[in-house]
Every structure is written in structure tokens, then in C-alpha cells.
Protein backbone atom coordinates (compact mmCIF):
# COMPACT_ATOMS: atom_id res chain seq x y z
CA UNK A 1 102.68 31.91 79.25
CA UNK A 2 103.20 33.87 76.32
CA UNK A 3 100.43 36.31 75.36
CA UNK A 4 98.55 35.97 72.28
CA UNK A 5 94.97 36.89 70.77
CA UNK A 6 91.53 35.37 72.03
CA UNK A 7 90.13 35.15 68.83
CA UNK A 8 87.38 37.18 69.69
CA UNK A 9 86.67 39.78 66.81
CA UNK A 10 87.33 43.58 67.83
CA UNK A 11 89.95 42.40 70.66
CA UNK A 12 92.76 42.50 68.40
CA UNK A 13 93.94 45.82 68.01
CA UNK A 14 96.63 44.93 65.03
CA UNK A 15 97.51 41.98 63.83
CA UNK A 16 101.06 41.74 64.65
CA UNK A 17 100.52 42.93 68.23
CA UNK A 18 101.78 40.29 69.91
CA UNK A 19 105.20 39.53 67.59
CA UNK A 20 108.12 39.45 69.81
CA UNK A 21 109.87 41.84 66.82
CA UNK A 22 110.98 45.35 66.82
CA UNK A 23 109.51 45.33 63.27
CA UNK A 24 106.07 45.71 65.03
CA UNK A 25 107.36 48.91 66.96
CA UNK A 26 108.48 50.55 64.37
CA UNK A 27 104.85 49.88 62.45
CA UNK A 28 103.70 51.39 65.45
CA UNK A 29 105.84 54.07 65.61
CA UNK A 30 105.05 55.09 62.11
CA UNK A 31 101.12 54.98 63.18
CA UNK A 32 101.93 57.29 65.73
CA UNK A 33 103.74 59.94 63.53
CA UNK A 34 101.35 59.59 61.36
CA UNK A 35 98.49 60.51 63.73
CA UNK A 36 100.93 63.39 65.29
CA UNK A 37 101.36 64.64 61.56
CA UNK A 38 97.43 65.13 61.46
CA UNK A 39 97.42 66.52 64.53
CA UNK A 40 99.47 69.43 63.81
CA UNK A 41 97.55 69.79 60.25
CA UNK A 42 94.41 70.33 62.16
CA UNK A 43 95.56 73.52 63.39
CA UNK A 44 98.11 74.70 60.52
CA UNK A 45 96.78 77.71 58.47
CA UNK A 46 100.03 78.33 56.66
CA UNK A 47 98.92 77.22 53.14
CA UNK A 48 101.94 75.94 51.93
CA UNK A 49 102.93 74.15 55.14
CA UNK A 50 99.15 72.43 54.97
CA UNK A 51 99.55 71.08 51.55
CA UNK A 52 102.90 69.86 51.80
CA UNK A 53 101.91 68.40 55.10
CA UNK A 54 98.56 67.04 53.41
CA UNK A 55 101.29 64.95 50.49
CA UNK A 56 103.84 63.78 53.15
CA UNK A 57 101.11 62.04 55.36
CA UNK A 58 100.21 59.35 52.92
CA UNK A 59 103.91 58.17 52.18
CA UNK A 60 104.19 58.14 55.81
CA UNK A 61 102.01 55.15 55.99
CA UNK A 62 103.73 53.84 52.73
CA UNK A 63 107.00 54.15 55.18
CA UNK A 64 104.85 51.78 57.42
CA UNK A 65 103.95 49.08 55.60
CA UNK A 66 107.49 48.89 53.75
CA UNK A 67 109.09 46.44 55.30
CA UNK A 68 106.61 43.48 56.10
CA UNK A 69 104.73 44.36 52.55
CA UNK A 70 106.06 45.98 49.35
CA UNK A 71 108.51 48.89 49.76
CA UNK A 72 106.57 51.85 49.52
CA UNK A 73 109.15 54.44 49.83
CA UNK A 74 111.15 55.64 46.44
CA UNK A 75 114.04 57.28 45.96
CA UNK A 76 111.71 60.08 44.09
CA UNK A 77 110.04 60.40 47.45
CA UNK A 78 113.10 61.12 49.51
CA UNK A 79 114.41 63.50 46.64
CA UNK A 80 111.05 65.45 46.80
CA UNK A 81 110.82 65.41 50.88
CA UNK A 82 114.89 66.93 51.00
CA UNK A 83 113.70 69.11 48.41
CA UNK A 84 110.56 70.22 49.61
CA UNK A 85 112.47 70.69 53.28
CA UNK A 86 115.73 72.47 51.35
CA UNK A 87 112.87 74.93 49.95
CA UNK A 88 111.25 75.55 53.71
CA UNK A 89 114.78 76.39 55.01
CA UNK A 90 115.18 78.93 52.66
CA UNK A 91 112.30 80.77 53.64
CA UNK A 92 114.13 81.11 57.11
CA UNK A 93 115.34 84.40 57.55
CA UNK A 94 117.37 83.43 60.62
CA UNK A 95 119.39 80.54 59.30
CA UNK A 96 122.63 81.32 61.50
CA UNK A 97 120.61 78.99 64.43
CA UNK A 98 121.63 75.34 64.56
CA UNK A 99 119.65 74.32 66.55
CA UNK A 100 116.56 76.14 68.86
CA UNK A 101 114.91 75.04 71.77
CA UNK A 102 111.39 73.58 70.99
CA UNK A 103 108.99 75.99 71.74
CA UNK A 104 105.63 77.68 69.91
CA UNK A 105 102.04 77.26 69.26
CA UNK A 106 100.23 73.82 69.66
CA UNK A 107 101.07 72.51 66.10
CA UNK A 108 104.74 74.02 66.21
CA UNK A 109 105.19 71.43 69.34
CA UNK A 110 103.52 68.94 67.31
CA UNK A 111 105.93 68.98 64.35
CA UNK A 112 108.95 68.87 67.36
CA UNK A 113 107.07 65.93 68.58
CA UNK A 114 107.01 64.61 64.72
CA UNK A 115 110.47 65.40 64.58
CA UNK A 116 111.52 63.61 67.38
CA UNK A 117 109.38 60.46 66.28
CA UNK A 118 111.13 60.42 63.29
CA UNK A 119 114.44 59.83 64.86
CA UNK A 120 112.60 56.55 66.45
CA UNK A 121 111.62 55.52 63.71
CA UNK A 122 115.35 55.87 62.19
CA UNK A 123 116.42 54.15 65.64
CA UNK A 124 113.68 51.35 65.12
CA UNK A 125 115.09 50.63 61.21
CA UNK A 126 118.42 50.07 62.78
CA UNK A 127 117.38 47.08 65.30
CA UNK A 128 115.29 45.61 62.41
CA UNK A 129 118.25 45.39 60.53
CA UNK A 130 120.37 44.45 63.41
CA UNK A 131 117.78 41.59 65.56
CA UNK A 132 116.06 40.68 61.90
CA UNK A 133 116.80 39.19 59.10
CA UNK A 134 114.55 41.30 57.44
CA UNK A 135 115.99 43.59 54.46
CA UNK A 136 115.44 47.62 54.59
CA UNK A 137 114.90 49.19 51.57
CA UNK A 138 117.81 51.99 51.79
CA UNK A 139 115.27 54.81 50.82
CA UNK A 140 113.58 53.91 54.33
CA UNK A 141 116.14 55.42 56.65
CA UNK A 142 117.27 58.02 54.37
CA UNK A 143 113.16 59.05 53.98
CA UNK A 144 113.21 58.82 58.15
CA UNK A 145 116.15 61.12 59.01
CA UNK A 146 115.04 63.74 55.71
CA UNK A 147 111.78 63.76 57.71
CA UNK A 148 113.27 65.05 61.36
CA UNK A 149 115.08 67.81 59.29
CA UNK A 150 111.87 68.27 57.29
CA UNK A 151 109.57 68.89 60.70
CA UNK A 152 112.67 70.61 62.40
CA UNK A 153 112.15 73.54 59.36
CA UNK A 154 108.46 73.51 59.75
CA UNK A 155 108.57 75.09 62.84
CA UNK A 156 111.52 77.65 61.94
CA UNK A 157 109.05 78.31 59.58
CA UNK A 158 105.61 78.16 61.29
CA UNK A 159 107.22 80.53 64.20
CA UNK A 160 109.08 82.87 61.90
CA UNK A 161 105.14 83.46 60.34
CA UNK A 162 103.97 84.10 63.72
CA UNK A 163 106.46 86.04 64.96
CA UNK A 164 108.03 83.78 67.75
CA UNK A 165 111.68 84.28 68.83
CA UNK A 166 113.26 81.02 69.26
CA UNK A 167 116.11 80.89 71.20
CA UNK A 168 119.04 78.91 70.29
CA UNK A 169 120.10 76.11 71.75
CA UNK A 170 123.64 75.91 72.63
CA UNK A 171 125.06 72.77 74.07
CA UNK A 172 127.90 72.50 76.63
CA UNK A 173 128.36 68.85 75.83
CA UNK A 174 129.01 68.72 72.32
CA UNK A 175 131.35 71.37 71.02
CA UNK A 176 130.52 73.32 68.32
CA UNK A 177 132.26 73.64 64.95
CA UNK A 178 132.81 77.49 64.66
CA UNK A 179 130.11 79.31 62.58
CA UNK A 180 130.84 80.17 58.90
CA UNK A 181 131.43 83.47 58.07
CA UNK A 182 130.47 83.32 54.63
CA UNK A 183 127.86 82.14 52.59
């Protein structure tokens, strides 16, 4: 028996709930880091990460709706999120860290958690391409993976202002490439 919608108004939660598609997941997953990218603006006071957070959380949504509906997600936006990110990572006094270990106030963890999302979301483009015959915009992916590097420099940012030390993750699985010198 496959499951499927009574028909009873208010017990259907989304319309496309019950599609056997990972187009629905991803729909979902974009709801999600959405709702995870208000979260952490609840509790942001940093005036410059709250406005740019306030502009990104609309196009997130566009990013939701762009497959099934009309693509929502320009090439202007993706030049103005790796921009907007590119200007955050300057303000980084510590840049020499590739990578830290997620830790920090409640909306520092929240933008990790974004981050993190975001890399579903990438992960969820790439079955929808592969199980679908559905056709991805190429700004979608490109906006997806700009936005785990975009949350990844919000909290280098957000703990910087507050004064957290992050340590830095080194991994003994991957090796490194040696650290530039100059700059």
C-alpha cells in the first residue's frame, strides 16, 4: 500500500509529501535551512551579520522553489552571496585557519548547522540531477556550496567579535597542502 493523503484539509503538511522523489527532500531541506537561518538571526546582534542574514533568507526560499517552479536563483545572486562572504573573510584577522572545529555561542552553532545543511542541499541537487529528469539551473549548486563557505565565515566572524578562540581543525586523514608563506 503506498501512502498518500486523506483528503482531509489541514492533514497534508505539503503538497508533495508523499512523491517518491529526492526533489521533495531537497524542498525540504531548503525549508529547514531556511528556518535554521532565522534561528540564528534571532539571536545575532552583529549589525552587519543581521542584515546580510535578513537579504540571504528570502533567496533561500527562491533556492526552494527553483526547480519544480521558475528558477529563482541568478547568477547576480551567487555573485553578491561570494561577494558578500569574500567581504566577511576579510574581516578575519586569523585567516591562516582552514578549517576550525565548530564551536561558540547558540547562533555561531546555528550558522555551522546552516553550513552543514547547505552541503545537503548541494548533495540533494546532485541525485535530482542524477534519479530525475529534472533540469538544475547551474546557479543552484553554485548558490548552495557559496552558501556553506558563506555560514562557515559567519562564525569566524561572529566568534572573532566575541572573543572566542577557535581551535583549528587538523585532519589526520586528508593531508594537507603546506601553508603559503606569502600573501
Amino acid at each position: 500500500m503506498a501512502l498518500k493523503a486523506s483528503g482531509v484539509v489541514g492533514e497534508l503538511s505539503y503538497p508533495f509529501i508523499f512523491e517518491d522523489s529526492p526533489l521533495c527532500d531537497f524542498e525540504i531541506l531548503t525549508d529547514e535551512l531556511c528556518a535554521y537561518t532565522g534561528l540564528a538571526l534571532s539571536q545575532i546582534t552583529h549589525a552587519q551579520v543581521r542584515e546580510s542574514l535578513e537579504r540571504l533568507q528570502p533567496k533561500i526560499f527562491h533556492l526552494n522553489g527553483s526547480i519544480r517552479g521558475k528558477c529563482g536563483i541568478f547568477e547576480e545572486d551567487v555573485q553578491e552571496l561570494l561577494a558578500e562572504m569574500l567581504a566577511f573573510k576579510e574581516q578575519v584577522e586569523d585567516k591562516g585557519k582552514r578549517f576550525v572545529l565548530p564551536r561558540g555561542t547558540g547562533p555561531v552553532i546555528q550558522l555551522h548547522q546552516c553550513r552543514s545543511l547547505s552541503k545537503k542541499v548541494v548533495r540533494a541537487l546532485v541525485q535530482i540531477d542524477k534519479l530525475t529528469t529534472k533540469k538544475i539551473p547551474e546557479t543552484l549548486p553554485r548558490f548552495a556550496n557559496v552558501l556553506a563557505n558563506y555560514y562557515f565565515v559567519l562564525t569566524r566572524v561572529l566568534n572573532q567579535d566575541a572573543g572566542i578562540e577557535e581551535p583549528e581543525y587538523v585532519s589526520i586523514n586528508y593531508p594537507m597542502p603546506p601553508k603559503s608563506t606569502s600573501n
